[in-house]
Protein backbone atom coordinates (compact mmCIF):
# COMPACT_ATOMS: atom_id res chain seq x y z
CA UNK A 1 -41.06 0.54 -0.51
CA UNK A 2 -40.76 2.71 2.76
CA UNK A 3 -43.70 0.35 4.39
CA UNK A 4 -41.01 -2.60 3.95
CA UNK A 5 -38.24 -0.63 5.62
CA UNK A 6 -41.20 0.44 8.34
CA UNK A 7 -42.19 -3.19 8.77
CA UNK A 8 -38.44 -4.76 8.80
CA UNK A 9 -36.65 -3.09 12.06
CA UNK A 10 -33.25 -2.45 11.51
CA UNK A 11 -30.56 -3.91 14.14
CA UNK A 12 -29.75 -1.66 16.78
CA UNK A 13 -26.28 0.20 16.43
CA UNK A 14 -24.59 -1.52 19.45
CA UNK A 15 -25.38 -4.92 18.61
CA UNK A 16 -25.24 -4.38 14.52
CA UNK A 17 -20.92 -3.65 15.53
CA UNK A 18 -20.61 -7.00 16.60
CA UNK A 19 -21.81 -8.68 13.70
CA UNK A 20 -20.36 -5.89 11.15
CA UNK A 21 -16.69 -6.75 13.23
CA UNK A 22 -17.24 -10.16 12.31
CA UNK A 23 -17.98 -9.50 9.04
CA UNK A 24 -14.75 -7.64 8.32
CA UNK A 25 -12.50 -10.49 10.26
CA UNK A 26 -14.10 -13.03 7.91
CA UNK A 27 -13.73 -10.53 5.14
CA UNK A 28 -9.78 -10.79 5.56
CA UNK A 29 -9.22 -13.80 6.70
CA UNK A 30 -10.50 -14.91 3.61
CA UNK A 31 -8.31 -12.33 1.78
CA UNK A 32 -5.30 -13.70 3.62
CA UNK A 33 -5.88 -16.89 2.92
CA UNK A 34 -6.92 -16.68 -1.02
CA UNK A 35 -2.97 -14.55 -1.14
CA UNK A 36 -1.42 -17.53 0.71
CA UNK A 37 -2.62 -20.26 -2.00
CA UNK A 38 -1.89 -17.84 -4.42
CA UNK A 39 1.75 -17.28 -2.93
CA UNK A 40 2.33 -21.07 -2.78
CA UNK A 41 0.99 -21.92 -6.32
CA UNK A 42 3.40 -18.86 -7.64
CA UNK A 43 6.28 -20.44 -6.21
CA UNK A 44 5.64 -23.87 -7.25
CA UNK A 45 4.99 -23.26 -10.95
CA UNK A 46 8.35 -20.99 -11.53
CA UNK A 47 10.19 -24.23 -9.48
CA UNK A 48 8.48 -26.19 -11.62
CA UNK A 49 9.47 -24.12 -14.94
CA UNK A 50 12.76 -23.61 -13.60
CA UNK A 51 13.17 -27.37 -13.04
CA UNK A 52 11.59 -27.46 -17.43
CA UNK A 53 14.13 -25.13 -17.96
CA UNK A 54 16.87 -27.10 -16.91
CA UNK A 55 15.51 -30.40 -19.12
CA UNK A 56 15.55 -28.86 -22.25
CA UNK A 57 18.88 -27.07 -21.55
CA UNK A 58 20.29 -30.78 -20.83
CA UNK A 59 18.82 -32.59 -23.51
CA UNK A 60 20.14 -29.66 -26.23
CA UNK A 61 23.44 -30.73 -24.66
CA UNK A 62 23.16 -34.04 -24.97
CA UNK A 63 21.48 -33.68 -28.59
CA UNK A 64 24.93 -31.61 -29.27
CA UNK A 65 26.96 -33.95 -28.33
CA UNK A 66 25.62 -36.47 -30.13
CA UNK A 67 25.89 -34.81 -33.26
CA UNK A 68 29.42 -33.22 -32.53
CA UNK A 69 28.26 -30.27 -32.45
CA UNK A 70 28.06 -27.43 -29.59
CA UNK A 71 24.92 -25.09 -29.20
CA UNK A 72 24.03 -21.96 -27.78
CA UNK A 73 23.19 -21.87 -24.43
CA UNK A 74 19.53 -21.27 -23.60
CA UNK A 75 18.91 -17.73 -21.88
């Protein structure tokens, strides 16, 4: 095991920063991104549920008024 680590040089410490800089931009950039998609999928499903919401709320009214009849209001 120590011959492979003998036999493979390791980057130097000055130019290794670059690359480990980049890594970490890349890194949260990717973060970012994966919270934005998140974010915009969150916000579409409870519009979307809210939007559900508001079909079954009319269509227990209309089912009340077609049997003469008034229901509870959906919470």
């Amino acid at each position: 095991m120590n011959v492979l680590f003998g036999v493979a040089p390791a980057l130097p410490l000055g130019s290794a920063g670059k690359y480990v800089a980049a890594a970490y931009i890349v890194f949260l950039a990717m973060v970012l991104i994966y919270v934005a998609i998140m974010a915009t999928r969150l916000s579409r499903t409870e519009r979307e549920i809210a939007e559900l919401q508001r079909d079954v709320e009319r269509a227990r009214e209309d089912e009340a008024r077609e049997s003469g009849r008034e229901r509870e209001p959906v919470a």
